[in-house]
Structure formats: structure tokens, C-alpha cells
C-alpha atoms as a PDB file:
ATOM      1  CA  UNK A   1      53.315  80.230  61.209  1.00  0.00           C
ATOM      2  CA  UNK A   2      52.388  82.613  64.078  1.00  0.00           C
ATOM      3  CA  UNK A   3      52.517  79.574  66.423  1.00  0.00           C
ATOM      4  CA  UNK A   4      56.312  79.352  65.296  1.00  0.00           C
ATOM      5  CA  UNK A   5      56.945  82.911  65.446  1.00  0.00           C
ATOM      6  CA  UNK A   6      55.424  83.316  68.824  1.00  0.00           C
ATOM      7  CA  UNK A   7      58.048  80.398  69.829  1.00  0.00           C
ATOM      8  CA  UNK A   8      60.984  82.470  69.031  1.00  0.00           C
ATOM      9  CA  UNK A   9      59.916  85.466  70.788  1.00  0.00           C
ATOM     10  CA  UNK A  10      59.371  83.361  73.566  1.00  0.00           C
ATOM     11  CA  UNK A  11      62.971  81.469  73.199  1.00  0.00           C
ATOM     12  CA  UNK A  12      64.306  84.502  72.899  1.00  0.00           C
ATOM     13  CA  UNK A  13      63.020  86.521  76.270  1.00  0.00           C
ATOM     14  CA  UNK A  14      64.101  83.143  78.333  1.00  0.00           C
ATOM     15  CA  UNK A  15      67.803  83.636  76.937  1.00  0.00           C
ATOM     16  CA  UNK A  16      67.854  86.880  77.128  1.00  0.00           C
ATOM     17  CA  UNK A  17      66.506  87.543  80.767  1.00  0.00           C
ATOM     18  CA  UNK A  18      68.927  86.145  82.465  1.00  0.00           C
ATOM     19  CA  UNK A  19      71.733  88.279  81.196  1.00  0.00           C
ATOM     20  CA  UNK A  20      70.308  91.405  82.210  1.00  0.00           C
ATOM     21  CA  UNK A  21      70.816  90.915  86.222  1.00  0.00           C
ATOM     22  CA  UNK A  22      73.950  89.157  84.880  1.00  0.00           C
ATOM     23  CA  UNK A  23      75.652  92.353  83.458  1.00  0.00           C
ATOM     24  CA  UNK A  24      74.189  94.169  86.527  1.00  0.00           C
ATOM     25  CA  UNK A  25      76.441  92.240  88.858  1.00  0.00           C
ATOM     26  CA  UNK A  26      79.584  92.210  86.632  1.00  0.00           C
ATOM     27  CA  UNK A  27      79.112  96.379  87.161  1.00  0.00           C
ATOM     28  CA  UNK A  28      78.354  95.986  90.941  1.00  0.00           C
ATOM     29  CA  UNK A  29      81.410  93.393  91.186  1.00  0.00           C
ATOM     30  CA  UNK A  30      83.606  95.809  89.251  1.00  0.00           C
ATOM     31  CA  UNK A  31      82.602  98.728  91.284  1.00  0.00           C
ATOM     32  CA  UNK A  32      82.983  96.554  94.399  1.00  0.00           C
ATOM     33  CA  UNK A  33      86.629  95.817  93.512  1.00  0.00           C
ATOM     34  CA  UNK A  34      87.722  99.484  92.083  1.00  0.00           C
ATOM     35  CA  UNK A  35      86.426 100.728  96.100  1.00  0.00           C
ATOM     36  CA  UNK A  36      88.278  97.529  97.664  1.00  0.00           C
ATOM     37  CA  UNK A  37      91.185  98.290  96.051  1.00  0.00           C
ATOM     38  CA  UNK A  38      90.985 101.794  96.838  1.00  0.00           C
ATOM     39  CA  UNK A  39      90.391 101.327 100.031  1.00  0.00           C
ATOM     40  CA  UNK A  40      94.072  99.233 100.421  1.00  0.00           C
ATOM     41  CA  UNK A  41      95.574 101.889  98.429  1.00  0.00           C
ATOM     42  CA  UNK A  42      94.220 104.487 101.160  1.00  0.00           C
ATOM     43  CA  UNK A  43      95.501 102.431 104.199  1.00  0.00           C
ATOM     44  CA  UNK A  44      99.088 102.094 102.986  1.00  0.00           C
ATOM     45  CA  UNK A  45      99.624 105.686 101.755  1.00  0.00           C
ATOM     46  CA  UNK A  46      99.306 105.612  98.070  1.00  0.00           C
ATOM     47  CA  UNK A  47      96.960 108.351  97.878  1.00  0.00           C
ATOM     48  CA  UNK A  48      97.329 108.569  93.767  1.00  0.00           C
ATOM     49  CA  UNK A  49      96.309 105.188  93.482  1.00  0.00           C
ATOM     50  CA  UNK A  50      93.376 105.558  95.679  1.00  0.00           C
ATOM     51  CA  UNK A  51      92.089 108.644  93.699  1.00  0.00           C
ATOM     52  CA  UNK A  52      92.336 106.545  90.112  1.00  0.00           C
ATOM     53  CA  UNK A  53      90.355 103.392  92.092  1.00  0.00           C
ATOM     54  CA  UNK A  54      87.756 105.501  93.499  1.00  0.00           C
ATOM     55  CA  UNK A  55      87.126 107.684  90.264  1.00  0.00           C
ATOM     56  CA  UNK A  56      86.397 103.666  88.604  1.00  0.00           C
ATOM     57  CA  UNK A  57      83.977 103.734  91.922  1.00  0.00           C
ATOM     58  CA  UNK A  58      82.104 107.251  90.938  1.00  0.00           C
ATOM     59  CA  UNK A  59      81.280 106.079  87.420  1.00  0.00           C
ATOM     60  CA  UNK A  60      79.516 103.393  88.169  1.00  0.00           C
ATOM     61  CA  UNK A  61      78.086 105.004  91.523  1.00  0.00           C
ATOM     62  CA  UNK A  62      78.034 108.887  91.182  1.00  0.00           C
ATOM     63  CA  UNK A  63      78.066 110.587  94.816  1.00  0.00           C
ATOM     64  CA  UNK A  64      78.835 106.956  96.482  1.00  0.00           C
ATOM     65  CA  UNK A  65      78.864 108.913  99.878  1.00  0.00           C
ATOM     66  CA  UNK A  66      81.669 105.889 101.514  1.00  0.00           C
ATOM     67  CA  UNK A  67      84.011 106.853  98.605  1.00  0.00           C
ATOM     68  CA  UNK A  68      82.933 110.624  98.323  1.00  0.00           C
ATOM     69  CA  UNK A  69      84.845 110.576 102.383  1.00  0.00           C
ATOM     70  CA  UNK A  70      87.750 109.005 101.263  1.00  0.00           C
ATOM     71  CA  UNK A  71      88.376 111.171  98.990  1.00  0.00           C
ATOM     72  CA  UNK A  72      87.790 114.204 100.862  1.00  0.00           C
ATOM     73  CA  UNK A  73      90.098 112.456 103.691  1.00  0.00           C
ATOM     74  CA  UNK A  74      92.574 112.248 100.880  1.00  0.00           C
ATOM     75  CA  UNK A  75      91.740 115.953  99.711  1.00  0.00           C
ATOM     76  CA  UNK A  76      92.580 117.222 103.265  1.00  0.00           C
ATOM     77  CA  UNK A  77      95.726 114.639 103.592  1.00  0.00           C
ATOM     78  CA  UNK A  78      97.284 116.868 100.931  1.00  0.00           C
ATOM     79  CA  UNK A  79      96.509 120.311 102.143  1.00  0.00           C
ATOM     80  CA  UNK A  80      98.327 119.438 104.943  1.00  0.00           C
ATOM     81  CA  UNK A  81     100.611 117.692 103.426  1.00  0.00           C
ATOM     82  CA  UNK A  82     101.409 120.754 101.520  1.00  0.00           C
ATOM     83  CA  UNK A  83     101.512 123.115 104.599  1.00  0.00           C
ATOM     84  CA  UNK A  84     103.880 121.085 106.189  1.00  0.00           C
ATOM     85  CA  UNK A  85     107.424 122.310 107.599  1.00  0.00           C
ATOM     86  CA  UNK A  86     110.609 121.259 105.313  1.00  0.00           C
ATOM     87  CA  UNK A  87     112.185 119.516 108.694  1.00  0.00           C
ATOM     88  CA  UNK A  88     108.824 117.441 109.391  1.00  0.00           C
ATOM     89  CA  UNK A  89     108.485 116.567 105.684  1.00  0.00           C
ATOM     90  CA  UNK A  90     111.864 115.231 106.043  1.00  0.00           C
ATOM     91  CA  UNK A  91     111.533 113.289 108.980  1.00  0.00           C
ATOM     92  CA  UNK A  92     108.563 111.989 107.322  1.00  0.00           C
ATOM     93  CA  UNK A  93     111.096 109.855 105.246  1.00  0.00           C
ATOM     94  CA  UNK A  94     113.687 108.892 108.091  1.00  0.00           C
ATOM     95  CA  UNK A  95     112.396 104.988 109.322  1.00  0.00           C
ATOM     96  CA  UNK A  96     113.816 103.399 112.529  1.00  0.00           C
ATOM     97  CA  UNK A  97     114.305 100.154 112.508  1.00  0.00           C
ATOM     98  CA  UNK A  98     113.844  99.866 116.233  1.00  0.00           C
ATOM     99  CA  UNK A  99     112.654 101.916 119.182  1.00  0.00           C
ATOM    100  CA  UNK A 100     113.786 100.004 122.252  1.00  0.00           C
ATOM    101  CA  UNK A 101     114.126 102.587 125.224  1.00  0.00           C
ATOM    102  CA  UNK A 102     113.060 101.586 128.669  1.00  0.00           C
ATOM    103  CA  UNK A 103     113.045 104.175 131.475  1.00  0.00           C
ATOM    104  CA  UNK A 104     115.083 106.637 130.224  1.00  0.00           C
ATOM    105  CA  UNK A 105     114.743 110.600 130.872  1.00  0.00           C
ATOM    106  CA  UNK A 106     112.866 112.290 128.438  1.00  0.00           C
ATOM    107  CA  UNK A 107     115.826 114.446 127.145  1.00  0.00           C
ATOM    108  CA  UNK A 108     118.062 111.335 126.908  1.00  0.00           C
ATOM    109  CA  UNK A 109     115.051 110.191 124.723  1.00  0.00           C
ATOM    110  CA  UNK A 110     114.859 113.117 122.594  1.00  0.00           C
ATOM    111  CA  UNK A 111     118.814 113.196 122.400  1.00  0.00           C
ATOM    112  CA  UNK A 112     118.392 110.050 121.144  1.00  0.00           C
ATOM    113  CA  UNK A 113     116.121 110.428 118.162  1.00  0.00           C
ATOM    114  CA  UNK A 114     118.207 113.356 117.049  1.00  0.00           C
ATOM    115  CA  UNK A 115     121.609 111.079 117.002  1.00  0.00           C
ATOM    116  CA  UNK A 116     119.449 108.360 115.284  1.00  0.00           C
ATOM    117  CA  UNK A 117     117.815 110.653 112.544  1.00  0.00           C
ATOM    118  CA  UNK A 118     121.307 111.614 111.815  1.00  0.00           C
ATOM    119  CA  UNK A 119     122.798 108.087 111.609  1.00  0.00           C
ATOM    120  CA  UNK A 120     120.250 106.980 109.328  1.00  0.00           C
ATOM    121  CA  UNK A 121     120.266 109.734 107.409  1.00  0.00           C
ATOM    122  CA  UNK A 122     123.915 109.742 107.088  1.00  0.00           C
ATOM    123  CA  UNK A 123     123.787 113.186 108.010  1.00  0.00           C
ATOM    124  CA  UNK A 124     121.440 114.024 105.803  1.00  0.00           C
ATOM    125  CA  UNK A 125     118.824 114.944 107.944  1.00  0.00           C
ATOM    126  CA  UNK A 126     119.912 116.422 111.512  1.00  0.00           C
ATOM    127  CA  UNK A 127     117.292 118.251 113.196  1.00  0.00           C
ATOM    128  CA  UNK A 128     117.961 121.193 115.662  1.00  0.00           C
ATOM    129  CA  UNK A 129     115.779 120.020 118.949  1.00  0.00           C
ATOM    130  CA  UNK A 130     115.636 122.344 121.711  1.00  0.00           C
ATOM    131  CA  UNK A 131     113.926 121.476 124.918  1.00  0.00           C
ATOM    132  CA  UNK A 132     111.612 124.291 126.919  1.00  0.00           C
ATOM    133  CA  UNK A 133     110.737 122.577 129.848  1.00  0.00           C
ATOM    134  CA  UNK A 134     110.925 122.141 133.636  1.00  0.00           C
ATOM    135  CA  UNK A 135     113.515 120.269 134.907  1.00  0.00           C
ATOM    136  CA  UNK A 136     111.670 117.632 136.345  1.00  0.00           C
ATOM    137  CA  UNK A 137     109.646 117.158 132.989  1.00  0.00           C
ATOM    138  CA  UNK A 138     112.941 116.879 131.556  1.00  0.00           C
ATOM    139  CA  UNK A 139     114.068 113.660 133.567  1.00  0.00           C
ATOM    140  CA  UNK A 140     110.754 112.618 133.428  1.00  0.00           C
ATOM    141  CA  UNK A 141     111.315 108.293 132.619  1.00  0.00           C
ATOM    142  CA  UNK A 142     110.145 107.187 129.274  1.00  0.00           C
ATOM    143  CA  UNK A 143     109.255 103.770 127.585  1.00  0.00           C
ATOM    144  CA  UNK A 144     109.268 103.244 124.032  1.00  0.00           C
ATOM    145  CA  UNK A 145     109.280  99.905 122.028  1.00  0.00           C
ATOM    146  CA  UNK A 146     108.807 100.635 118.354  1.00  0.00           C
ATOM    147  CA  UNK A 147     109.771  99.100 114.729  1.00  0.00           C
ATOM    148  CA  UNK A 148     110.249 100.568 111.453  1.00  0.00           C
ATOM    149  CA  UNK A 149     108.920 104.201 112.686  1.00  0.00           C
ATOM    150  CA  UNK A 150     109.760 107.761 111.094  1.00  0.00           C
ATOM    151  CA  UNK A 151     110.983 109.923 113.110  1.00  0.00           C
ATOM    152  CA  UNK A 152     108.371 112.421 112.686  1.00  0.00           C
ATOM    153  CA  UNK A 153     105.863 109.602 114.106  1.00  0.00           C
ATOM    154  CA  UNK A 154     108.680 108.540 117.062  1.00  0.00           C
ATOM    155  CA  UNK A 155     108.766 112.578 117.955  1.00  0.00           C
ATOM    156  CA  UNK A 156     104.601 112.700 117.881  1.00  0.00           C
ATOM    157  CA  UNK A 157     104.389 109.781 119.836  1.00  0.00           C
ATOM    158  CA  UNK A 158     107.203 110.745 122.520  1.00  0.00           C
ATOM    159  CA  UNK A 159     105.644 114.222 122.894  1.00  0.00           C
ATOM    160  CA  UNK A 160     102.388 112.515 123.367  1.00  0.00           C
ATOM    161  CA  UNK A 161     103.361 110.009 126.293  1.00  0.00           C
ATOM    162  CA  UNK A 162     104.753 112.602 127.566  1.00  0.00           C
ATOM    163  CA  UNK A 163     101.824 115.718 127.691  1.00  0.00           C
ATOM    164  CA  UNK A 164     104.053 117.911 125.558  1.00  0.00           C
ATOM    165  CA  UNK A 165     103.837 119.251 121.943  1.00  0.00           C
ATOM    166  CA  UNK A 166     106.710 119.889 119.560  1.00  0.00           C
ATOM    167  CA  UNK A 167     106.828 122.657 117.482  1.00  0.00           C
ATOM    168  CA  UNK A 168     108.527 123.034 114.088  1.00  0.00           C
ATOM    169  CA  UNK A 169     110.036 126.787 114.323  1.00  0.00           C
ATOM    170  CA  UNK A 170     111.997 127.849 110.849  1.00  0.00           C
ATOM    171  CA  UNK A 171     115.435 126.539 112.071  1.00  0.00           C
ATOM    172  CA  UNK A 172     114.848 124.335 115.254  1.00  0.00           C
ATOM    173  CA  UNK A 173     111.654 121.625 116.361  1.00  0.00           C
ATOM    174  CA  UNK A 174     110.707 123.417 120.183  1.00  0.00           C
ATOM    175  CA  UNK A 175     109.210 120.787 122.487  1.00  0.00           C
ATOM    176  CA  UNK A 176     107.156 123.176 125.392  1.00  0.00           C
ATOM    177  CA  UNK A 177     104.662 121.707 127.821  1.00  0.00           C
ATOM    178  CA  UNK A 178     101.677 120.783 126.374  1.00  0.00           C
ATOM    179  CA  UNK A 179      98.648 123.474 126.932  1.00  0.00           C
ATOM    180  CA  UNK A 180     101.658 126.002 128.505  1.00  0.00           C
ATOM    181  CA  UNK A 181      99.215 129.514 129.556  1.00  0.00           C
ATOM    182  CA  UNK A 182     102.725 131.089 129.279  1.00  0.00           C
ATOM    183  CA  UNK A 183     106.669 130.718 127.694  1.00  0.00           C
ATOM    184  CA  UNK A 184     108.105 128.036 130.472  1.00  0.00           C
ATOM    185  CA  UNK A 185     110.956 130.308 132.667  1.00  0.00           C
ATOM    186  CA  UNK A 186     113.687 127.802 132.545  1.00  0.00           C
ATOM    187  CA  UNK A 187     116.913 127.179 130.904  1.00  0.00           C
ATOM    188  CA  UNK A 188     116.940 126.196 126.995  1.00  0.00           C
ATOM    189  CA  UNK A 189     117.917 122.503 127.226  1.00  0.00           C
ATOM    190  CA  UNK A 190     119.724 121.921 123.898  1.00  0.00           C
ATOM    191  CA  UNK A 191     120.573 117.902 122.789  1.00  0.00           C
ATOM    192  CA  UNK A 192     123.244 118.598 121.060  1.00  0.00           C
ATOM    193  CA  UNK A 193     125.396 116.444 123.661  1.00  0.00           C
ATOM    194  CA  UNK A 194     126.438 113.287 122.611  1.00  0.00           C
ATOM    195  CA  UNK A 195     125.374 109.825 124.164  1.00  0.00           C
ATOM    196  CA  UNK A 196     106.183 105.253 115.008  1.00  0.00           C
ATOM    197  CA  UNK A 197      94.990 107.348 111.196  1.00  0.00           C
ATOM    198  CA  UNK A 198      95.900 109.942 113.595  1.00  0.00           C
ATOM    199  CA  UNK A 199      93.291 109.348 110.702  1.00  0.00           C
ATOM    200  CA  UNK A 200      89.939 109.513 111.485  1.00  0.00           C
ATOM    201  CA  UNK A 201      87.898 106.179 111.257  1.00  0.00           C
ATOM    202  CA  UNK A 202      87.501 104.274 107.879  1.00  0.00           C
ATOM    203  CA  UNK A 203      84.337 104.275 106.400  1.00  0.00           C
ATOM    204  CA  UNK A 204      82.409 101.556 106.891  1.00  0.00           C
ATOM    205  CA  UNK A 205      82.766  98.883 103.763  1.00  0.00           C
ATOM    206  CA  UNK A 206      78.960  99.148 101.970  1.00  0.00           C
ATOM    207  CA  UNK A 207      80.273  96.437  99.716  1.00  0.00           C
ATOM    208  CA  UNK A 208      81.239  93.916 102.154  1.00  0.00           C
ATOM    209  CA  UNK A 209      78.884  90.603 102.624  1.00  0.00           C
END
């Protein structure tokens, strides 16, 4: 009799052992997915659906430092977010189809995105951009091939290829000289006239094979 009962003990522990590293990897695999998925839901802007996938992450990790950054990233993506001018929040939502501009002055350039933001927008959205710069900075010859950009990107990158910064005042965006020691002494160049992780590096993947 305590032969046989021994024998069922035994039977037992060799079923049951193997399910405990069994459940442990359905809990890493779940926890693997929830940051995977949060991860995608980071890169392409859905910053609500991020926070729900990495909150799955935390419960099965607490303090996961990988997913603890992302969700500080996304933490400081809405403080800023928040803080933003109405005019760039708007632009925000204005896409280009397509940038194709090929050695064109820089004010031609900036003409351009205003006339396009309004065109778009179908006059929605028709920003005030006044120009405070030399005049040879002004005809300065630009190249930009782009697709499916917003404007606020298309302004950020023009100012950028072009060592100026653009400045979102109450009622107009002012584009001065980048690191200007003093207000540039020339004419206000208005274009009125007719005629694309800035984010810091992803955390590395601890889940990936």
C-alpha cells in the first residue's frame, strides 16, 4: 500500500513539473507581446495605445526600465504636446502629398508651403509667414523631395537645411537666422505674393532573440 501511494506522488511531481516553467513562459510570452506591441504603437503615434500595452508590460514586470523610458518619452511627448502653439498644432494635421522643389530660393520655398497649407486645407489653415532675413539668405537655393509630410515637419525641415529657426509668434510663424546675437536689420519679407524621432533613440528590445 505505501509502495502504491509512493507511485502516485511520484506520477504526480513528473506531470506536474513540467507545467510550472510552462506557465512561466506563457507570462514571459505575454509580457513579450504587450511591450512589442507597444513598442509599434509608440513608432506610429498612437501614444494611448502604447500606454494600455505597456501598463500589460508593468504587471508582469514592475519597473521594466526599457518600458519605464517609453513611457516617460511618451510622458514628455504630451507636455509638449500640450505647450504647443494653436498654428503648429494645426499644421501638425496638414499632409503633403509631395515635396518636389529643386533649386529654388528659399522664400519661393517658404511661399510655397504657405499656398500649399492653404490648398489643402481648403483655407482652413493659412499661416501668416514672415521672413527676417538677409537678402542673400533669402535667395539662398533649396532642394526638397518629400511625400506625405505635415507642414509643420516640411517648415522644421526647410528651416533646418537652411541654418534658420522659425518661430511661432501669437499671429504670424517668424523665420530669423538661426543663432542671430541680434534682431536681423533688414526689410520684413512677407509671402503673401502669389506664385516631412526628432525622437531620441528607441530603447533597445530586451525581449528580442
Amino acid at each position: 500500500m505505501k509502495k502504491a501511494g509512493l507511485l502516485i506522488v511520484l506520477l504526480g511531481f513528473a506531470v506536474w513539473t513540467p507545467l510550472v516553467p510552462s506557465a512561466q513562459a506563457q507570462g514571459k510570452g505575454a509580457t513579450t507581446s504587450a511591450y512589442e506591441q507597444g513598442v509599434a504603437a509608440y513608432k506610429r503615434g498612437d501614444h494611448n495605445a502604447a500606454k494600455a500595452h505597456f501598463q500589460k508590460v508593468l504587471q508582469g514586470v514592475p519597473n521594466h526600465p526599457q518600458t519605464m523610458r517609453y513611457l516617460a518619452m511618451i510622458r514628455k511627448a504630451e507636455r509638449e504636446e500640450l505647450l504647443k502653439p494653436s498654428m503648429e498644432k494645426q499644421l501638425d494635421k496638414v499632409f503633403i502629398p509631395k515635396v518636389d522643389i529643386e533649386d529654388t530660393a528659399f522664400e519661393d520655398a517658404v511661399d510655397y508651403i504657405r499656398r500649399k497649407t492653404k490648398e489643402i486645407s481648403a483655407g482652413k489653415v493659412s499661416p501668416n509667414i514672415i521672413m527676417r532675413v538677409p537678402p542673400e539668405k533669402a535667395s539662398e537655393p533649396v532642394t526638397m523631395q518629400l511625400e506625405q509630410v505635415p507642414v509643420s515637419e516640411l517648415l522644421r525641415y526647410l528651416t533646418s537645411i537652411t541654418q534658420t529657426t522659425a518661430k511661432y509668434e501669437p499671429y504670424a510663424i517668424v523665420i530669423t537666422p538661426r543663432n542671430a546675437g541680434s534682431p536681423v536689420q533688414t526689410p520684413v519679407r512677407s509671402t503673401s505674393r502669389s506664385r516631412l524621432p526628432f525622437e531620441k533613440p528607441a530603447p533597445k528590445d530586451p525581449f528580442a532573440r
